[in-house]
Protein backbone atom coordinates (compact mmCIF):
# COMPACT_ATOMS: atom_id res chain seq x y z
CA UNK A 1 9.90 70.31 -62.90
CA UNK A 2 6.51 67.99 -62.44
CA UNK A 3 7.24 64.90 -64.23
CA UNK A 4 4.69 61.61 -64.18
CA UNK A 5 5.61 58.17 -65.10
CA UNK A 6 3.45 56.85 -67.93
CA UNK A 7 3.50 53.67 -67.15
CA UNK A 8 2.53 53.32 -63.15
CA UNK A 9 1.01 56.69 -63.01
CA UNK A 10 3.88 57.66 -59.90
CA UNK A 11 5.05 61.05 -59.60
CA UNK A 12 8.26 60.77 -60.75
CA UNK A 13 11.33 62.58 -59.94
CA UNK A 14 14.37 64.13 -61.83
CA UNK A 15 16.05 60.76 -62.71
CA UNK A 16 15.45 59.18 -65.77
CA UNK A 17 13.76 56.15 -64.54
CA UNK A 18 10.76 55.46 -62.53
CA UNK A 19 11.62 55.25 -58.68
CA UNK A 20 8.17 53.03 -58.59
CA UNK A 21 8.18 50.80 -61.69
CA UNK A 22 11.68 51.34 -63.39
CA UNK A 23 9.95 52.63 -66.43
CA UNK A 24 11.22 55.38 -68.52
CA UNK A 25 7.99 56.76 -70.08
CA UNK A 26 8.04 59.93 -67.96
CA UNK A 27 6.40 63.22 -69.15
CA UNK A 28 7.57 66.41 -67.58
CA UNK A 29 6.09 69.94 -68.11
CA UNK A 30 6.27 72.83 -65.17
CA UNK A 31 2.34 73.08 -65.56
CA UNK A 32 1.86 69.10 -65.42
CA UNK A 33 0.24 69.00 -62.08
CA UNK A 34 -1.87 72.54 -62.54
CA UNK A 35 -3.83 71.88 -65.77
CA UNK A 36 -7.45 70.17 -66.78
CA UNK A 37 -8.76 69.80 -70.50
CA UNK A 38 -7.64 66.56 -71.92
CA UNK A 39 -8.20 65.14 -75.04
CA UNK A 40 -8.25 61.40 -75.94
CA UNK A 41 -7.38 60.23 -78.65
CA UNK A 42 -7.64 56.43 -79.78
CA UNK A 43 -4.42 54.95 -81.59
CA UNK A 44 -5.11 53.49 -85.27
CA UNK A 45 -8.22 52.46 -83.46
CA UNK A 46 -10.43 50.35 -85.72
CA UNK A 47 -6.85 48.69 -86.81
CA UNK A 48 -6.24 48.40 -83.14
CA UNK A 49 -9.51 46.61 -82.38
CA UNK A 50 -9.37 44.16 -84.90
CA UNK A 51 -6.01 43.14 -83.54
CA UNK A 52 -7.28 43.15 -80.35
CA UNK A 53 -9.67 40.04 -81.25
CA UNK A 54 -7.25 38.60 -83.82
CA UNK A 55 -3.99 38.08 -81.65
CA UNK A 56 -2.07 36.60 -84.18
CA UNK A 57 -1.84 39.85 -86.09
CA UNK A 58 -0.02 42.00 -83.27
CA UNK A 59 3.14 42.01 -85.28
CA UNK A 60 1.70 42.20 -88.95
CA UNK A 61 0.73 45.16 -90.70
CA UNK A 62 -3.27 45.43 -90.71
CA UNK A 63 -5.44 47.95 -93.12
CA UNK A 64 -8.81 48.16 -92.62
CA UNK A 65 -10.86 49.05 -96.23
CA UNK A 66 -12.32 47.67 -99.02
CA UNK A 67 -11.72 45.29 -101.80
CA UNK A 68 -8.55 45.48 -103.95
CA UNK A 69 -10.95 48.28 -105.66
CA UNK A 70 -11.66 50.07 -102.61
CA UNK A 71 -9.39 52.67 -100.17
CA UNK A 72 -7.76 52.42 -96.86
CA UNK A 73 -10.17 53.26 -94.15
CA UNK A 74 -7.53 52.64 -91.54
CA UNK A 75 -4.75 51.15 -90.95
CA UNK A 76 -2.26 50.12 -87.86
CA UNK A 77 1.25 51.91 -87.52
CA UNK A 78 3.36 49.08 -88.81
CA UNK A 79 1.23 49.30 -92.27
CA UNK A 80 1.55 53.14 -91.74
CA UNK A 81 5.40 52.77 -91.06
CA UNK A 82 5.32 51.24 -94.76
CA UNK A 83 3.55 53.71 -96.39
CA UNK A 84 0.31 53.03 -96.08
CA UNK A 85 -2.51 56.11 -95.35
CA UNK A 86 -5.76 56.74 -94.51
CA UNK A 87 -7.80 57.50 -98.04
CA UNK A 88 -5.23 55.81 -100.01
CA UNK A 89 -6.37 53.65 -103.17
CA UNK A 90 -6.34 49.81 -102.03
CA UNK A 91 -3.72 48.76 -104.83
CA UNK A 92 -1.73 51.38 -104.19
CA UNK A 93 -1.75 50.41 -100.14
CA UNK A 94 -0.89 46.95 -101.14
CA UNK A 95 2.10 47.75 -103.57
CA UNK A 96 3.78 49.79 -100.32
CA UNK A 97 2.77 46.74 -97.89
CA UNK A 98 2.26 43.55 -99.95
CA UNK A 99 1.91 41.27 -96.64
CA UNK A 100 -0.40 43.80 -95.09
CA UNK A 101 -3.90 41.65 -93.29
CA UNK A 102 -6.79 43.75 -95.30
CA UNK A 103 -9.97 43.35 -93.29
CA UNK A 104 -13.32 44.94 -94.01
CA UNK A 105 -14.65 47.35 -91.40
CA UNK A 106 -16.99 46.24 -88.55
CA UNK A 107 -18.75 49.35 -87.20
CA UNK A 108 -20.73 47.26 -84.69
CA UNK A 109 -17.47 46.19 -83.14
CA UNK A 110 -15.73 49.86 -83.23
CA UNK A 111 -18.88 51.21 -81.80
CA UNK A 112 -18.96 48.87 -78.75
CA UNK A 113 -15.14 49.34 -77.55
CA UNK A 114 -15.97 53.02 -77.66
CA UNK A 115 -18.65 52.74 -75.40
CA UNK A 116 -16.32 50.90 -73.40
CA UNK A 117 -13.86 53.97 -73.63
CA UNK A 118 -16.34 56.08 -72.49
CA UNK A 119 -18.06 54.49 -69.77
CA UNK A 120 -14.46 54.50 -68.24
CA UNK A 121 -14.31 58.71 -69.03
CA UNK A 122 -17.48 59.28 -67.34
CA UNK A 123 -16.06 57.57 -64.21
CA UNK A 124 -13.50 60.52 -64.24
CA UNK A 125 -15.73 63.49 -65.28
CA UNK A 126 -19.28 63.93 -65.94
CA UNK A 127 -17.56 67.01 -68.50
CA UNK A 128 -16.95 64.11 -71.23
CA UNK A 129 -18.02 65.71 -74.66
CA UNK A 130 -17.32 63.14 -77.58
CA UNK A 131 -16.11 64.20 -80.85
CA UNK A 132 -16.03 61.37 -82.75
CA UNK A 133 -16.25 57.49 -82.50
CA UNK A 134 -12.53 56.92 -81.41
CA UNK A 135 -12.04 60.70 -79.71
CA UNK A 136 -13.26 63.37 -76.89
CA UNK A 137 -12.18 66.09 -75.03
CA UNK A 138 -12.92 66.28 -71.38
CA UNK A 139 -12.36 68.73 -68.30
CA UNK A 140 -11.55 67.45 -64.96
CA UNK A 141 -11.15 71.22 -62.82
CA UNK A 142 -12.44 70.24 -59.40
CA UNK A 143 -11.63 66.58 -59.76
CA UNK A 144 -8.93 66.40 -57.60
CA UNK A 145 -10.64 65.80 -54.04
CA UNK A 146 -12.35 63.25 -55.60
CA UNK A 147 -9.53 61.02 -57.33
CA UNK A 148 -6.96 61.98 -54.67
CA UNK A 149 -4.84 63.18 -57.38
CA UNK A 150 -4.68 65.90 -59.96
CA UNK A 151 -6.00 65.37 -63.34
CA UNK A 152 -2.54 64.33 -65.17
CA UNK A 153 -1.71 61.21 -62.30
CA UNK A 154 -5.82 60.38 -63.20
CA UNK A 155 -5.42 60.37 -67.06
CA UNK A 156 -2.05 58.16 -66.59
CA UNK A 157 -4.45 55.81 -64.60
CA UNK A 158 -7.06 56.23 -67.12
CA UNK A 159 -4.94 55.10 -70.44
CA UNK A 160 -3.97 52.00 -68.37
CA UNK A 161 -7.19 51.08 -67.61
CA UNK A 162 -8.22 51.09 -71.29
CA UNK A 163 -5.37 48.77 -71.84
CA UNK A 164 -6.24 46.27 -69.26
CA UNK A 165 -10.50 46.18 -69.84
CA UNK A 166 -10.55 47.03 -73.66
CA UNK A 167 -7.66 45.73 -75.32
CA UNK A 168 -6.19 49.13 -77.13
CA UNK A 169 -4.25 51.91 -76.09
CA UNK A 170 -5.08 55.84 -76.55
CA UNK A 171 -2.82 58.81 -76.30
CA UNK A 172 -3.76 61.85 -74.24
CA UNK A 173 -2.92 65.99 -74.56
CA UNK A 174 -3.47 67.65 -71.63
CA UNK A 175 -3.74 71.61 -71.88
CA UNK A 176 -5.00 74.37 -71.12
CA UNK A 177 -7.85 74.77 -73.94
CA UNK A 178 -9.66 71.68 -76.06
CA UNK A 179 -8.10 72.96 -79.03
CA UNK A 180 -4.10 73.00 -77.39
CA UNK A 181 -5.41 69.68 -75.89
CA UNK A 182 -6.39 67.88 -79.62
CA UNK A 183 -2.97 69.35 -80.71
CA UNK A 184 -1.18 67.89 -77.97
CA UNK A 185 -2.81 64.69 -78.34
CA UNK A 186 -1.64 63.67 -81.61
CA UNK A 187 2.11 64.67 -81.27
CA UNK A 188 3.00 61.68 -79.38
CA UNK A 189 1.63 58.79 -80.30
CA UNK A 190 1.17 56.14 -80.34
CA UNK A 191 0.29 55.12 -76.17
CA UNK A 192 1.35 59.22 -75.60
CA UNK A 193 0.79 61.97 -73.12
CA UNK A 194 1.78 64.72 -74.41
CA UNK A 195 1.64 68.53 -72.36
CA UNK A 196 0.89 71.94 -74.08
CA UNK A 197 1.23 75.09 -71.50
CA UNK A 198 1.71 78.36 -71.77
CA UNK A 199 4.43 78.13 -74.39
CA UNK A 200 1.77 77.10 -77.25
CA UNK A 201 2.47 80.10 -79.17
CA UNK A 202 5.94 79.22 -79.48
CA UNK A 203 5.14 75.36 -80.26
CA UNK A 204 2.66 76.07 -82.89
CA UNK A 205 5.09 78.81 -84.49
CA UNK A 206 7.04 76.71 -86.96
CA UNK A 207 4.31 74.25 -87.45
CA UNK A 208 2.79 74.30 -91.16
CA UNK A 209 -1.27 75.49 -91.03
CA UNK A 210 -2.43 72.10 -91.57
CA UNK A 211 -2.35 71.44 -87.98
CA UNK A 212 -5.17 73.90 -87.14
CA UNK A 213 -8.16 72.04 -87.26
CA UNK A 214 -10.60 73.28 -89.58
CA UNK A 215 -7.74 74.36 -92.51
CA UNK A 216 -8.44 71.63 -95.11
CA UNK A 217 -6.18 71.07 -97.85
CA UNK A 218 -8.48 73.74 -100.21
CA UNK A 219 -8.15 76.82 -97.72
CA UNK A 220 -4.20 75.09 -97.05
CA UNK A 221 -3.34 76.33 -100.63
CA UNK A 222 -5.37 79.39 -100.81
CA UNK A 223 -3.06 79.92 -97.62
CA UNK A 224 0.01 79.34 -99.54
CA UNK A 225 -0.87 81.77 -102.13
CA UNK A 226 -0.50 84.19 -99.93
CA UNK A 227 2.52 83.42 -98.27
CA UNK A 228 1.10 81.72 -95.03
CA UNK A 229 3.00 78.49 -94.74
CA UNK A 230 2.96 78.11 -90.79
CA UNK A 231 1.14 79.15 -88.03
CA UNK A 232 3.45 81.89 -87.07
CA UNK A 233 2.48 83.29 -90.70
CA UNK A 234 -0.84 83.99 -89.10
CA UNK A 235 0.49 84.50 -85.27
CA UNK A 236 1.57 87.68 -86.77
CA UNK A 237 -0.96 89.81 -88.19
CA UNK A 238 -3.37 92.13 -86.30
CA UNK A 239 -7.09 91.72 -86.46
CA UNK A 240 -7.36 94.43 -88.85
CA UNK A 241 -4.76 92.80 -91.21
CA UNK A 242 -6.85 89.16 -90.46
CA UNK A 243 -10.21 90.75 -90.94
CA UNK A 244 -8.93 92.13 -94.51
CA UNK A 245 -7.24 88.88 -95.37
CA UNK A 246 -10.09 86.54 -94.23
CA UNK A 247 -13.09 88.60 -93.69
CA UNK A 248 -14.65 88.18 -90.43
CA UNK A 249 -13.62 84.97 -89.28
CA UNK A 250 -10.07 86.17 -89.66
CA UNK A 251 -9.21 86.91 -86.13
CA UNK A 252 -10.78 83.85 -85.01
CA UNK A 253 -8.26 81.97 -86.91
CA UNK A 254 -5.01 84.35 -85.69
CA UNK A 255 -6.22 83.65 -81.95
CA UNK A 256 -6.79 80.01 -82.62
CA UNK A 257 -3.36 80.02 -84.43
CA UNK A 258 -1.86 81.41 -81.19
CA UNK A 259 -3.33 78.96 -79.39
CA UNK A 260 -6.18 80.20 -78.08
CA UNK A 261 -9.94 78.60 -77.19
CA UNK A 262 -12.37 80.03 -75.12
CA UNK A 263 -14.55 76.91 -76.04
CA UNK A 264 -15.77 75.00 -72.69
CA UNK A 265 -16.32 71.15 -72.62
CA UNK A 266 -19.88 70.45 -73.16
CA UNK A 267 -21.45 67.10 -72.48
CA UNK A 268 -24.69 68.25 -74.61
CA UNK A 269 -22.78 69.49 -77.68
CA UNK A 270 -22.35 65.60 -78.65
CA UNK A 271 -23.70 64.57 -81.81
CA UNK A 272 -25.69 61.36 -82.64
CA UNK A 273 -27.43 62.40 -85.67
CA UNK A 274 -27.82 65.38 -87.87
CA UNK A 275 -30.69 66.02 -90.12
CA UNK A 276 -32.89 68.72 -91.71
CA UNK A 277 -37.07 68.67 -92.35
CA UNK A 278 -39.48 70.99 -93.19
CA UNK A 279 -43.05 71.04 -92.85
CA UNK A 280 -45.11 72.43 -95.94
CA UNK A 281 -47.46 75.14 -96.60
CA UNK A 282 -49.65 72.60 -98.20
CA UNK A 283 -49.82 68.74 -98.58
CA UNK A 284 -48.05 67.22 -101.45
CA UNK A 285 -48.32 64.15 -103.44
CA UNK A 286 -46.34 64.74 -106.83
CA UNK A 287 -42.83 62.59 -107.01
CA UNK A 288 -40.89 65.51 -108.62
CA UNK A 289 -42.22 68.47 -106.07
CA UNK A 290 -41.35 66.26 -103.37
CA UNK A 291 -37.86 65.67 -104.49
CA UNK A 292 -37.36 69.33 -105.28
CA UNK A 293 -37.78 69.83 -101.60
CA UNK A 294 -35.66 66.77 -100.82
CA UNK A 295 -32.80 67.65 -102.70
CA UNK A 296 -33.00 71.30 -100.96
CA UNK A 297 -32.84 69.45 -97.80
CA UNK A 298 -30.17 66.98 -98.88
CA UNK A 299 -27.55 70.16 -99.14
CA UNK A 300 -28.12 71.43 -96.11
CA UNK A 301 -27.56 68.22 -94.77
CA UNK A 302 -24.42 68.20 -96.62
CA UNK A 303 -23.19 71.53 -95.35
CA UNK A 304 -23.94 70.71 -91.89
CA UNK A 305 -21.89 67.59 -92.07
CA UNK A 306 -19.01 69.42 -93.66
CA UNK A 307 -19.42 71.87 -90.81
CA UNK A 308 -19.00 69.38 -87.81
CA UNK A 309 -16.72 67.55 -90.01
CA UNK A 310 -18.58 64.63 -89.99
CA UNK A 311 -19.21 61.62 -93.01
CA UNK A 312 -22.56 60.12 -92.85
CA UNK A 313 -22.90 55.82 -92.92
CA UNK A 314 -26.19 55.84 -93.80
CA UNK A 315 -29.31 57.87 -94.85
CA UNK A 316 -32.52 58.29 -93.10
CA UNK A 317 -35.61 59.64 -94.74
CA UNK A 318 -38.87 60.63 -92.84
CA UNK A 319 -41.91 61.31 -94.26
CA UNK A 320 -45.50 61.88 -92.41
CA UNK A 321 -48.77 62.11 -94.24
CA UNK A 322 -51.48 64.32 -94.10
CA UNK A 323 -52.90 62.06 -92.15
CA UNK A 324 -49.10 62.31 -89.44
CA UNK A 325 -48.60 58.95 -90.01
CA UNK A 326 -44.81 58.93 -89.77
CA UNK A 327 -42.81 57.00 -92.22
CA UNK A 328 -39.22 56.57 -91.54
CA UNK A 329 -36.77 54.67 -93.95
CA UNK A 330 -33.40 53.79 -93.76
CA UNK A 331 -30.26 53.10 -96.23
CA UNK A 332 -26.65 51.67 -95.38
CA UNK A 333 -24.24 53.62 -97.25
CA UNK A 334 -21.20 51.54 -99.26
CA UNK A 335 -19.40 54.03 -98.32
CA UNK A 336 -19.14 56.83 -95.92
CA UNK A 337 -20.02 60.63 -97.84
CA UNK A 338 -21.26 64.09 -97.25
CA UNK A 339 -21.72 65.02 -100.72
CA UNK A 340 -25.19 66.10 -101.51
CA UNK A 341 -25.40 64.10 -104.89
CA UNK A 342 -24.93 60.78 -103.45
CA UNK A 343 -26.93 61.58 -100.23
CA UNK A 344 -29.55 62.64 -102.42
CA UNK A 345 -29.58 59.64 -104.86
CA UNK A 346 -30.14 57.12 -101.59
CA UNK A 347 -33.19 59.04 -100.43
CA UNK A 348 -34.34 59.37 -103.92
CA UNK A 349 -34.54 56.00 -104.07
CA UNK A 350 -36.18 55.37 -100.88
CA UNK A 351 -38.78 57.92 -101.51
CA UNK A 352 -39.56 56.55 -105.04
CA UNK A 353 -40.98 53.69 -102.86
CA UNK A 354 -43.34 55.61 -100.57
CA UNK A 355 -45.08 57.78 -103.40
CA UNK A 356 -48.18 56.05 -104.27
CA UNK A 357 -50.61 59.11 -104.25
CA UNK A 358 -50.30 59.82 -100.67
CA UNK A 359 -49.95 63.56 -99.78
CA UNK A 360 -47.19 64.46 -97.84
CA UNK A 361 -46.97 67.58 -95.18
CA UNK A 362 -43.62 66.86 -94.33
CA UNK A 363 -40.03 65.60 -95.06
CA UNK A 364 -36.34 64.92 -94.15
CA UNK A 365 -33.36 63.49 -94.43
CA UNK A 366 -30.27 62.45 -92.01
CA UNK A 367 -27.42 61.22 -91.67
CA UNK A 368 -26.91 58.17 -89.30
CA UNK A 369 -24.48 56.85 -87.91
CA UNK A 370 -21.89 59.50 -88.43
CA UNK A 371 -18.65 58.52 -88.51
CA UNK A 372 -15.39 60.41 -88.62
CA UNK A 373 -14.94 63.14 -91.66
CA UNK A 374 -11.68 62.08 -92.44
CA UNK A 375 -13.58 58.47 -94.26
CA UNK A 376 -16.07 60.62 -96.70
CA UNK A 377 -16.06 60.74 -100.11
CA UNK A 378 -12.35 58.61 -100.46
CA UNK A 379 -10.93 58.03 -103.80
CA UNK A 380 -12.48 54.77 -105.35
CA UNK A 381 -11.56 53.01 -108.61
CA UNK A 382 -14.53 51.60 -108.88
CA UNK A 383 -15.84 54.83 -109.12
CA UNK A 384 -13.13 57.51 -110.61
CA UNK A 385 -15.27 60.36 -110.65
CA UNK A 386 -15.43 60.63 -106.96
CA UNK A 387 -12.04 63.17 -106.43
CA UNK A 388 -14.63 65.27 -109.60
CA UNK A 389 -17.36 66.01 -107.20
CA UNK A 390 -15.63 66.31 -103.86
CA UNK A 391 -13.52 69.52 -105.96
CA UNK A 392 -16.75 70.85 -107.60
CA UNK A 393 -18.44 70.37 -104.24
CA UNK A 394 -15.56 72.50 -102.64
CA UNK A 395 -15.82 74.98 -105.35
CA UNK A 396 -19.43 75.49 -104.97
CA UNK A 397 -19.19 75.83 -100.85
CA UNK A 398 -16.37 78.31 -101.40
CA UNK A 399 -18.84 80.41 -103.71
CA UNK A 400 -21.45 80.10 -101.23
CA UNK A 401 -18.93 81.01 -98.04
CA UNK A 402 -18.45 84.22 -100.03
CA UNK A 403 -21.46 85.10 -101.67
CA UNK A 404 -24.23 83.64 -99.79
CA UNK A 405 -26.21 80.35 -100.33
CA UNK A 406 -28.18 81.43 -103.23
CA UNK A 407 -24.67 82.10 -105.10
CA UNK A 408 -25.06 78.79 -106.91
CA UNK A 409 -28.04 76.38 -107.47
CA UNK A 410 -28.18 73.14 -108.82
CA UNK A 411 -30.87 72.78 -111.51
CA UNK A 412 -33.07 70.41 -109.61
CA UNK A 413 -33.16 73.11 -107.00
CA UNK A 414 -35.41 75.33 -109.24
């Protein structure tokens, strides 16, 4: 069987240890040599950054969030070890790890180190197709002549590098697919390499549906009503029985269930910003017209954030006047969101400042910088009614999923 050591990136043999290094990281799968779609993964990574600049902490536990009011943005695997979870309340976080290092987040500093991350991917592949700040999925076929080795001795290379010139480790899935390849990625980590062949089906099998991408906790118990617990709950049916269950997207989610993604890695497909404009019929200077088209804007937004699972850090509007002057504004979130409400109540504010009897023929809003959707719209004390919205929100989109956009409008929407 093809087995690679971890650690020195030597092909390794059937011994336990290294022949190279002496290390025993090896990873061994029969198709370790023959496949190219890997997905990287950055462990705890704004925990792992901080300590990266703060030595001292290496040992202690480390949660990166808010006041004593606030929630757990991130946090390193000793806090983890202890209890401690993304999302969670801050006094909760510190009751389970009283001698955890809180430090507020410092998006400049994340935000560099993954540039870092992937100039050092782009040296591989020019297939690099980011997903997030602290992940992205990349195919090296065809690499091979060029590295003088196959894509798994490359990534072993790779994750050392990243250790050496940035100060933080990543773990790596290497598959067939991007969506095997995410899986695979976060089954060993931290600092692992994990390999997902042609036995997905039967690795995803017992696994519970929560490990599909794209099933949310929401869609996870509408699941459970019916019985579907695991994967191999939905491995099972037909695409009649998954088109009746699910409607059409139902055997989309039985193939991806199985383990199967006919996605390619795209380079373009990366995100920097998403927004939504329109241009009107006629000019328009009244406050309350303009926000009426705002707010319709501001849920799109929303949905499209939701949709690429995204949380947005700030809010952009843009205006131009009759004249196309362009007027562009910009708010710093307090924290990261994709519901429309609070979207819509920073570019409120901002517009309130630009109507002064000007007539407007067009206007947006967007969302920049995104950052990861697993941050928005986290429980707050200082702000209890948060967990409200983010279930009335779902409610709503789940009305709309089935019954079409116009389903349910909001009153300012009229």
């Amino acid at each position: 069987m093809a087995a690679l050591c971890r650690d020195c990136a030597a092909v390794a043999g059937e011994a336990p240890l290294c022949p190279a290094c002496g290390g025993g990281r090896i990873v061994r799968h029969p198709e370790l040599f023959g496949l190219h779609i890997a997905h990287v993964d950055c462990d705890a990574f704004f925990a792992s950054v901080e300590k990266r600049d703060r030595p001292e902490l290496a040992a202690r536990p480390v949660i990166i969030g808010g006041g004593v009011r606030g929630v757990v943005a991130a946090a390193c695997y000793i806090a983890r070890i202890q209890g401690v979870r993304s999302a969670m309340p801050m006094f909760r976080a510190l009751k389970a790890c009283p001698d955890a290092v809180v430090i507020r987040p410092n998006f400049a500093k994340y935000v560099a180190a993954s540039r870092q991350i992937r100039t050092l991917m782009e040296h591989l592949t020019p297939l690099v197709q980011p997903l997030s700040i602290d992940e992205a999925v990349l195919d090296l076929a065809g690499t091979e002549a060029l590295h003088g080795a196959p894509p798994a001795v490359v990534l072993a290379r790779f994750a050392g590098a990243v250790e050496r010139e940035v100060g933080i480790t990543v773990s790596i899935g290497l598959a067939p697919n991007p969506l095997l390849a995410k899986i695979a990625a976060g089954r060993d980590k931290p600092r692992g390499f994990c390999v997902i062949g042609v036995e997905a089906a039967e690795v995803l099998a017992p696994q519970p549906v929560r490990l599909l991408p794209g099933i949310g906790p929401a869609f996870a118990r509408k699941l459970e009503t019916m019985g579907i617990t695991r994967l191999g709950h939905l491995q099972v049916l037909t695409d009649r029985a998954a088109r009746a269950r699910f409607g059409d997207d139902g055997p989309a989610l039985v193939r991806r269930a199985r383990g199967e993604d006919a996605r390619a890695v795209d380079p373009a497909r990366e995100t920097k910003s998403i927004s939504a404009e329109t241009t009107f019929v006629t000019d328009i200077a009244d406050r309350t017209e303009l926000e009426r088209q705002l707010w319709r804007l501001t849920e799109k937004l929303a949905n499209r954030l939701h949709g690429e699972d995204f949380a947005a850090g700030g809010v952009v509007l843009k205006l131009k006047t009759a004249a196309f002057v362009p007027r562009t504004r910009t708010h710093r979130l307090d924290a990261p969101t994709r519901l429309p409400d609070l979207l819509f109540a920073a570019a409120r504010t901002m517009l309130a400042h630009e109507v002064d009897g000007t007539a407007f023929r067009l206007i947006g809003i967007g969302a920049q910088p995104l950052l990861p959707g697993r941050l928005a719209d986290q429980p707050d004390l200082a702000d209890p009614q948060v967990p409200r919205r983010v279930a009335t929100q779902e409610a709503i989109d789940a009305l709309r999923r089935r019954f079409g956009m116009q389903a349910v409008v909001r009153g300012r929407g009229l």
